[in-house]
Protein backbone atom coordinates (compact mmCIF):
# COMPACT_ATOMS: atom_id res chain seq x y z
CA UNK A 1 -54.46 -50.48 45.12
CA UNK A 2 -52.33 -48.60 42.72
CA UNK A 3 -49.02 -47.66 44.61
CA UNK A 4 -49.37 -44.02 42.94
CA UNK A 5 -52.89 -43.60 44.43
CA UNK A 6 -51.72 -44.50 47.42
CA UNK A 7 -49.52 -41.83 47.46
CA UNK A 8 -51.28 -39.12 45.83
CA UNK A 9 -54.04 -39.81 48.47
CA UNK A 10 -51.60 -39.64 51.50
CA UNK A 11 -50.84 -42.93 52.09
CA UNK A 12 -53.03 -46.01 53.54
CA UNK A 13 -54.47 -47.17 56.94
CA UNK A 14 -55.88 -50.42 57.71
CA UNK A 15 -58.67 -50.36 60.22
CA UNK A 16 -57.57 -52.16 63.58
CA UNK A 17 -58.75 -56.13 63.45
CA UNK A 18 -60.10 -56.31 59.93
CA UNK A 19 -58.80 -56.38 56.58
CA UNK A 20 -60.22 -53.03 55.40
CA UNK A 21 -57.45 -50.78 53.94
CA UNK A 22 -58.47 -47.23 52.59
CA UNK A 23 -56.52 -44.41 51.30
CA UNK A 24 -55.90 -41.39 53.90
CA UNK A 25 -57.62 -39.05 51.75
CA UNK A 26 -61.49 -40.52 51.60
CA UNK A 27 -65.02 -38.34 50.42
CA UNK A 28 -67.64 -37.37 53.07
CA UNK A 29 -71.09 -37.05 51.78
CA UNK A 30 -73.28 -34.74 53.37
CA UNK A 31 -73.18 -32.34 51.31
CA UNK A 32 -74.95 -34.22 48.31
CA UNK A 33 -78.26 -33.18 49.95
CA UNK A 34 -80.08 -30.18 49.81
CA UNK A 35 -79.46 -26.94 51.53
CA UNK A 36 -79.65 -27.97 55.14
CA UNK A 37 -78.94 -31.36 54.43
CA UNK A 38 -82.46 -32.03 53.52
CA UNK A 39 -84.35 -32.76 50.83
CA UNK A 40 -82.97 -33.83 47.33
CA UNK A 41 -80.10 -31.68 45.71
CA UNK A 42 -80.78 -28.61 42.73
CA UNK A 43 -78.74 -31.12 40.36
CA UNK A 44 -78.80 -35.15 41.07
CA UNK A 45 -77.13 -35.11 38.14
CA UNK A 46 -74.09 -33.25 39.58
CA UNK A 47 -74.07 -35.04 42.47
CA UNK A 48 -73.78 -38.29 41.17
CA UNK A 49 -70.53 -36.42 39.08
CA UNK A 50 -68.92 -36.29 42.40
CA UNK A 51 -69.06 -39.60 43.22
CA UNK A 52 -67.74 -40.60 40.00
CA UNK A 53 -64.86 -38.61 40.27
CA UNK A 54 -64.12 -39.44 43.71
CA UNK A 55 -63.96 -43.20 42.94
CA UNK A 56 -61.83 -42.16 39.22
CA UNK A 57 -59.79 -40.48 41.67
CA UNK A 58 -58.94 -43.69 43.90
CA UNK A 59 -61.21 -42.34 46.89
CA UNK A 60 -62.24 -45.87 48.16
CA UNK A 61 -63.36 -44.56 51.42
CA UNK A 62 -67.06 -42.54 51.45
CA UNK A 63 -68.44 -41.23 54.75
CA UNK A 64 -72.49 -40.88 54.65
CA UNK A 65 -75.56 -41.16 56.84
CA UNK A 66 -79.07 -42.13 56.13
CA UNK A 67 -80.13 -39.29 57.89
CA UNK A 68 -78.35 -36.79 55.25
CA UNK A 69 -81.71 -36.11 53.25
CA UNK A 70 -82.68 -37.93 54.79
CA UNK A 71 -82.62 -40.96 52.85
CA UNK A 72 -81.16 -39.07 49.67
CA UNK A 73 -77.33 -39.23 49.87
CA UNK A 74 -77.46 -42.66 50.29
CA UNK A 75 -79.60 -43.32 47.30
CA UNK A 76 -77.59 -40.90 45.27
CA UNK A 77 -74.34 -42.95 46.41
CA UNK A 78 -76.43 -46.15 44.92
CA UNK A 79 -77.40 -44.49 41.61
CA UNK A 80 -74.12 -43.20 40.92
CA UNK A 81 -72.15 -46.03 41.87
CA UNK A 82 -74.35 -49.46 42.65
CA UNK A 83 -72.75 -51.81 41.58
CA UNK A 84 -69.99 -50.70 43.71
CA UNK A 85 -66.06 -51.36 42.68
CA UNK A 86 -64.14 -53.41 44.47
CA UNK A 87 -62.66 -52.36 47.65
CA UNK A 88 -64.92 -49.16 48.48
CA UNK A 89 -65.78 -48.93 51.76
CA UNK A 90 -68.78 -46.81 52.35
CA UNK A 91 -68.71 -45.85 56.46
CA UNK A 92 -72.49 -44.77 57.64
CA UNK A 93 -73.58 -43.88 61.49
CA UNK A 94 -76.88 -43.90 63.33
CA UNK A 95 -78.21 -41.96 66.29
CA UNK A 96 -80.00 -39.64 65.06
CA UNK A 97 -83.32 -38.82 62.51
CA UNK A 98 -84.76 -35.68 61.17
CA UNK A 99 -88.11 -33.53 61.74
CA UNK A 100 -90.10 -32.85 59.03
CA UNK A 101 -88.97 -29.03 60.10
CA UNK A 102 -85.54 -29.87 59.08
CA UNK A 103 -84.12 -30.63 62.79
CA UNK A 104 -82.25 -33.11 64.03
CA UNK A 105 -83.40 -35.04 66.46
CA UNK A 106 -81.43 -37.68 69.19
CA UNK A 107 -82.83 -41.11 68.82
CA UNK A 108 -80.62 -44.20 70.31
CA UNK A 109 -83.59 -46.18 70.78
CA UNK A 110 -83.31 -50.19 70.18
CA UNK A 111 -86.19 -49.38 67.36
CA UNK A 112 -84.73 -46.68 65.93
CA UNK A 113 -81.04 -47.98 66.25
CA UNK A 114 -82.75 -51.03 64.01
CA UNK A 115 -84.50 -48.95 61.84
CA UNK A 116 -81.35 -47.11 60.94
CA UNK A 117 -79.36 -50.18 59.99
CA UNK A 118 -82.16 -51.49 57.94
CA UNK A 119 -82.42 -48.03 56.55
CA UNK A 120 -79.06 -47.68 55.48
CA UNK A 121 -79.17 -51.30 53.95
CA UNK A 122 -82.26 -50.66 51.80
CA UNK A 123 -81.03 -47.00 50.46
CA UNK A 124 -77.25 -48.09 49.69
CA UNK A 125 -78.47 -51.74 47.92
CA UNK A 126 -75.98 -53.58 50.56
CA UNK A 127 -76.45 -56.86 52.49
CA UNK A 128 -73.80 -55.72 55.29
CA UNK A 129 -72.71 -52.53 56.49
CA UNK A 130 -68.93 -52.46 56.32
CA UNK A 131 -68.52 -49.68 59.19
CA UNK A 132 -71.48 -48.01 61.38
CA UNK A 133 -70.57 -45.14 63.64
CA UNK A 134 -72.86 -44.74 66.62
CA UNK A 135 -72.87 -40.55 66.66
CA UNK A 136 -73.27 -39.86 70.32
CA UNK A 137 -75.23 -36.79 71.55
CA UNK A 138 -73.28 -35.24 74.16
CA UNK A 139 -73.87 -31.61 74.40
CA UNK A 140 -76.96 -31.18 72.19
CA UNK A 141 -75.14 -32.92 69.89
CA UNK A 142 -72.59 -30.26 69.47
CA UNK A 143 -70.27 -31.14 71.58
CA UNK A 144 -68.69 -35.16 73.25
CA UNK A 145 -70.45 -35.77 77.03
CA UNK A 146 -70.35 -38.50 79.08
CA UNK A 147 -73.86 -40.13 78.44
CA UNK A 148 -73.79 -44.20 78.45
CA UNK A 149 -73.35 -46.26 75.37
CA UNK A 150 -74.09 -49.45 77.17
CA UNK A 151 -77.88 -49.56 75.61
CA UNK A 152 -77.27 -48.73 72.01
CA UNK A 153 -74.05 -50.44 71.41
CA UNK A 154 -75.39 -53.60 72.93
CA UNK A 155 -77.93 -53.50 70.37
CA UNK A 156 -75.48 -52.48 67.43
CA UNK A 157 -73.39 -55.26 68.55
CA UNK A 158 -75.91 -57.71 68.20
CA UNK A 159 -76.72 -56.43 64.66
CA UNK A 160 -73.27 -57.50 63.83
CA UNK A 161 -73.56 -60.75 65.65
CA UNK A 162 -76.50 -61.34 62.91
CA UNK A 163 -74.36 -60.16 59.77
CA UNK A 164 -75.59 -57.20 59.23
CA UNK A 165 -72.78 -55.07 60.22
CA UNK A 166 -68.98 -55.24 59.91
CA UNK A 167 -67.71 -53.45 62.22
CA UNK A 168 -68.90 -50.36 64.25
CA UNK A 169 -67.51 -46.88 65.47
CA UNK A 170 -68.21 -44.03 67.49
CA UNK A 171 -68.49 -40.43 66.43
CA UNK A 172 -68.58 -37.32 69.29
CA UNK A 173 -67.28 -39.50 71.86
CA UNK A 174 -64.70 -38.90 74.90
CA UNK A 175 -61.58 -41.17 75.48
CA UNK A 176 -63.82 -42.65 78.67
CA UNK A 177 -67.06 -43.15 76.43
CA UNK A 178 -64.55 -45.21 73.88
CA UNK A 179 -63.16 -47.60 77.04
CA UNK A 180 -67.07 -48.30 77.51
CA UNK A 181 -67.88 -49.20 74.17
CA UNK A 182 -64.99 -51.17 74.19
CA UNK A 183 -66.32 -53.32 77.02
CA UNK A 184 -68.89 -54.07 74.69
CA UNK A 185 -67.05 -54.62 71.07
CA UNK A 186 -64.49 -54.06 69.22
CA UNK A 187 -64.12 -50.06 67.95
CA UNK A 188 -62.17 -49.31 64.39
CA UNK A 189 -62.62 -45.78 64.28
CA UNK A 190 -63.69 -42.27 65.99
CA UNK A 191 -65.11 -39.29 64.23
CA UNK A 192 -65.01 -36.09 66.81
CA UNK A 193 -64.42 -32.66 65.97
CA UNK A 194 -61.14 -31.32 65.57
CA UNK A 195 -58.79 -29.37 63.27
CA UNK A 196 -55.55 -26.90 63.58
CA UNK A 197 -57.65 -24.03 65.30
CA UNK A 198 -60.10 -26.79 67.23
CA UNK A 199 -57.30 -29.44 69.45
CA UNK A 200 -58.70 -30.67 72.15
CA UNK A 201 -58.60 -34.33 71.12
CA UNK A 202 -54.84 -34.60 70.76
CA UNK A 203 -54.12 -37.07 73.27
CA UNK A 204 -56.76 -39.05 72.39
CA UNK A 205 -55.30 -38.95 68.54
CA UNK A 206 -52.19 -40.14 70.26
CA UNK A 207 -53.70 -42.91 72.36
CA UNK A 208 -55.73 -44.02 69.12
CA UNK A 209 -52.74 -44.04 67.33
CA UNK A 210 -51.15 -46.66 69.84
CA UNK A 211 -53.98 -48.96 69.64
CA UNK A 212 -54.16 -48.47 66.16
CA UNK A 213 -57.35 -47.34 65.57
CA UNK A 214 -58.71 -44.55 62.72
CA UNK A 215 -59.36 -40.78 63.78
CA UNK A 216 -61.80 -39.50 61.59
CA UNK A 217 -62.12 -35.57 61.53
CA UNK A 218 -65.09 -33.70 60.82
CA UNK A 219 -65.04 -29.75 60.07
CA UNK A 220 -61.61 -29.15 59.32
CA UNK A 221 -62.21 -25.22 58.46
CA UNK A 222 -65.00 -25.26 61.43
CA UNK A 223 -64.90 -22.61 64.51
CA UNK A 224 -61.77 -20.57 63.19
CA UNK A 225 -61.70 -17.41 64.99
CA UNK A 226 -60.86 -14.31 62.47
CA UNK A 227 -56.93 -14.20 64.45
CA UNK A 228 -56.80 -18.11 63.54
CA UNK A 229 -58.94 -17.84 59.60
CA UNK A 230 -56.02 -14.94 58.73
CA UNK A 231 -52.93 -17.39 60.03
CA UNK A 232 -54.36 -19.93 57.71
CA UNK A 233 -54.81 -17.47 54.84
CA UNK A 234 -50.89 -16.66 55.24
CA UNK A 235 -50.23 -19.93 54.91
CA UNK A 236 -51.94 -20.84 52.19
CA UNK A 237 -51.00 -18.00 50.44
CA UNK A 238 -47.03 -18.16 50.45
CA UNK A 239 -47.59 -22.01 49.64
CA UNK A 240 -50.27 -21.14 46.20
CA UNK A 241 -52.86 -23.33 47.90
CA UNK A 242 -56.50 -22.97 49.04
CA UNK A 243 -57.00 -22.54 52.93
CA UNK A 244 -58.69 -26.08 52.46
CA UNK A 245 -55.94 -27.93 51.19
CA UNK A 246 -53.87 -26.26 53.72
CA UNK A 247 -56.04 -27.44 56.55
CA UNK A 248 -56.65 -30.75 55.31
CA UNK A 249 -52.47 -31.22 54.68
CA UNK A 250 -51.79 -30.25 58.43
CA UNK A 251 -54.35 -32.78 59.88
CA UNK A 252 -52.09 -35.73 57.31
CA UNK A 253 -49.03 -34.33 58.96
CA UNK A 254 -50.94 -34.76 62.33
CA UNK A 255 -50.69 -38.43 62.35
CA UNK A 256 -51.08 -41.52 60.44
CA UNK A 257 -54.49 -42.63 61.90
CA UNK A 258 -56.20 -39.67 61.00
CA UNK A 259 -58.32 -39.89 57.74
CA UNK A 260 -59.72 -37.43 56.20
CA UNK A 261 -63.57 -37.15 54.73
CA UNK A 262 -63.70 -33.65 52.92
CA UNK A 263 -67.22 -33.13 51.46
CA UNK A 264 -68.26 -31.14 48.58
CA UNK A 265 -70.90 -30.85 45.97
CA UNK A 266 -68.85 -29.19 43.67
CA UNK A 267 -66.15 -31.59 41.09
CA UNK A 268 -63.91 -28.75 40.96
CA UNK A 269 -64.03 -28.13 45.02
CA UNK A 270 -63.26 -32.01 44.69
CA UNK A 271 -60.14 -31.89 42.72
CA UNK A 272 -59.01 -29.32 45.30
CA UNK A 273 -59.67 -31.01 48.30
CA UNK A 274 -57.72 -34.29 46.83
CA UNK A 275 -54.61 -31.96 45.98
CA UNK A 276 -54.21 -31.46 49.59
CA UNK A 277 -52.36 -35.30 49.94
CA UNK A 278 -49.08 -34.04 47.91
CA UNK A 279 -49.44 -30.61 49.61
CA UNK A 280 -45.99 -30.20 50.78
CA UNK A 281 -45.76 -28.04 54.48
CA UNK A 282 -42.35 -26.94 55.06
CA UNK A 283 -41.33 -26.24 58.22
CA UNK A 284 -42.37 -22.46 58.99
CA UNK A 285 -45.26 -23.54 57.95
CA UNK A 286 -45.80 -26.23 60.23
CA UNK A 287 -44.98 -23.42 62.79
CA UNK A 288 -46.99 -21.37 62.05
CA UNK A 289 -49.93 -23.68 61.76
CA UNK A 290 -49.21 -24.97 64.98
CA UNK A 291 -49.47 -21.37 66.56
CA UNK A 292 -52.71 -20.98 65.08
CA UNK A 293 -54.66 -22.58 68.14
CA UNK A 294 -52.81 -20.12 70.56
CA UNK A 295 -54.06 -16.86 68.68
């Protein structure tokens, strides 16, 4: 990759055991579907800009899901940019599938784990998977438990014994699911929760960080109380950036494993979002960002 990307996109990780190197600063996908994440967008069109100007951009990491439609990011992600370029990784995960009343609904069975896979092959025009996340339910989904991944990693683990995956993941997971799973296979990255108002996973950043696997975080603006949403404004507004970029330049600072997966439907939004990688945080900043989960 282009040294210069690699900077402007904060850097590069490789994932533990392979030979998959992304930029820091990668492109999450959910929000390419309709309102609700169901159903097809107002503009495919527009959509399909995004992608574009992710990958024009450098992005060569995109996060998706078959169940994001479902069924329509990841054929949005194949229009707009089947054949893919060389070097984009495209990172899916299974566990769940919606109701036709716009839920979302747990299913870790071996059919549905299956299904999934296949799913996710068929929409995104791919013969292997390069990484599949098993999303974990926990608290109604909202939250990591402690729920067994024996069962559906066994069977994930023997899709990648036949080819059809790379390597696999784990999203809303504990430190004590992750030793499990690792009884089973090998695990490159983790996708939880977490952001400067939202820490409870920092010393399980740190202990991914030893054994050099990725930390993926998902919401970084998510669950700010109005004490913690005004510290962030302050910040972003002595430094002339967007609360966003803000957000997204503390969780770089956090620690090299972490990679980020903004999404957006929006090119501009985009553009933003990618600024955040040369987003400079001086030290009262940093301070003051690091307060922010005490307010």
């Amino acid at each position: 990759m282009n040294k210069s990307i690699e900077t402007k996109l904060g850097g590069t990780f490789t994932l533990p055991g392979t030979s998959i190197t992304v930029s820091r600063m990668g492109y999450g996908a959910m929000q390419l579907a309709g309102p609700g994440v169901f159903g097809p967008p107002r503009d495919p069109d527009a959509a399909a800009a995004v992608l574009r100007e992710a990958i024009a951009a450098g992005v060569n990491h995109i996060d998706t899901s078959d169940f994001y439609g479902p069924h329509v990011t990841n054929q949005i992600i194949r229009r707009a940019l089947h054949p893919y370029p060389k070097g984009l990784v495209i990172v899916t995960k299974v566990g769940a599938r919606r109701g036709n009343d716009k839920s979302w609904i747990h299913d870790a069975s071996p059919k549905a784990l299956i299904d999934s896979v296949h799913d996710n092959l068929r929409n995104l025009a791919l013969d292997a998977l390069d990484v599949v996340n098993f999303r974990a339910w926990g608290d109604n989904g909202q939250a990591p438990g402690e729920e067994p991944l024996t069962e559906p990693l066994s069977v994930l683990a023997e899709l990648k014994k036949q080819g059809l995956i790379r390597h696999l993941g784990l999203s809303n997971v504990t430190p004590k699911q992750l030793k499990e799973a690792q009884t089973i296979t090998d695990i490159v990255c983790i996708q939880n929760f977490y952001n400067v108002a939202h820490r409870d996973d920092d010393a399980f950043i740190d202990d991914l960080a030893r054994q050099h696997i990725a930390y993926v975080p998902f919401f970084p603006l998510g669950g700010f109380n109005p004490l913690q949403s005004s510290a962030l404004d302050g910040v972003a507004a002595l430094l002339r950036a967007t609360p966003m970029q803000v957000a997204l330049a503390w969780l770089l600072h956090r620690s090299p494993n972490v990679l980020l997966i903004p999404g957006t439907s929006s090119v501009q939004h985009l553009r933003e979002n990618l600024q955040a990688a040369i987003l400079t945080l001086p030290p009262e900043a940093l301070a003051k960002l690091n307060a922010v989960v005490l307010t």
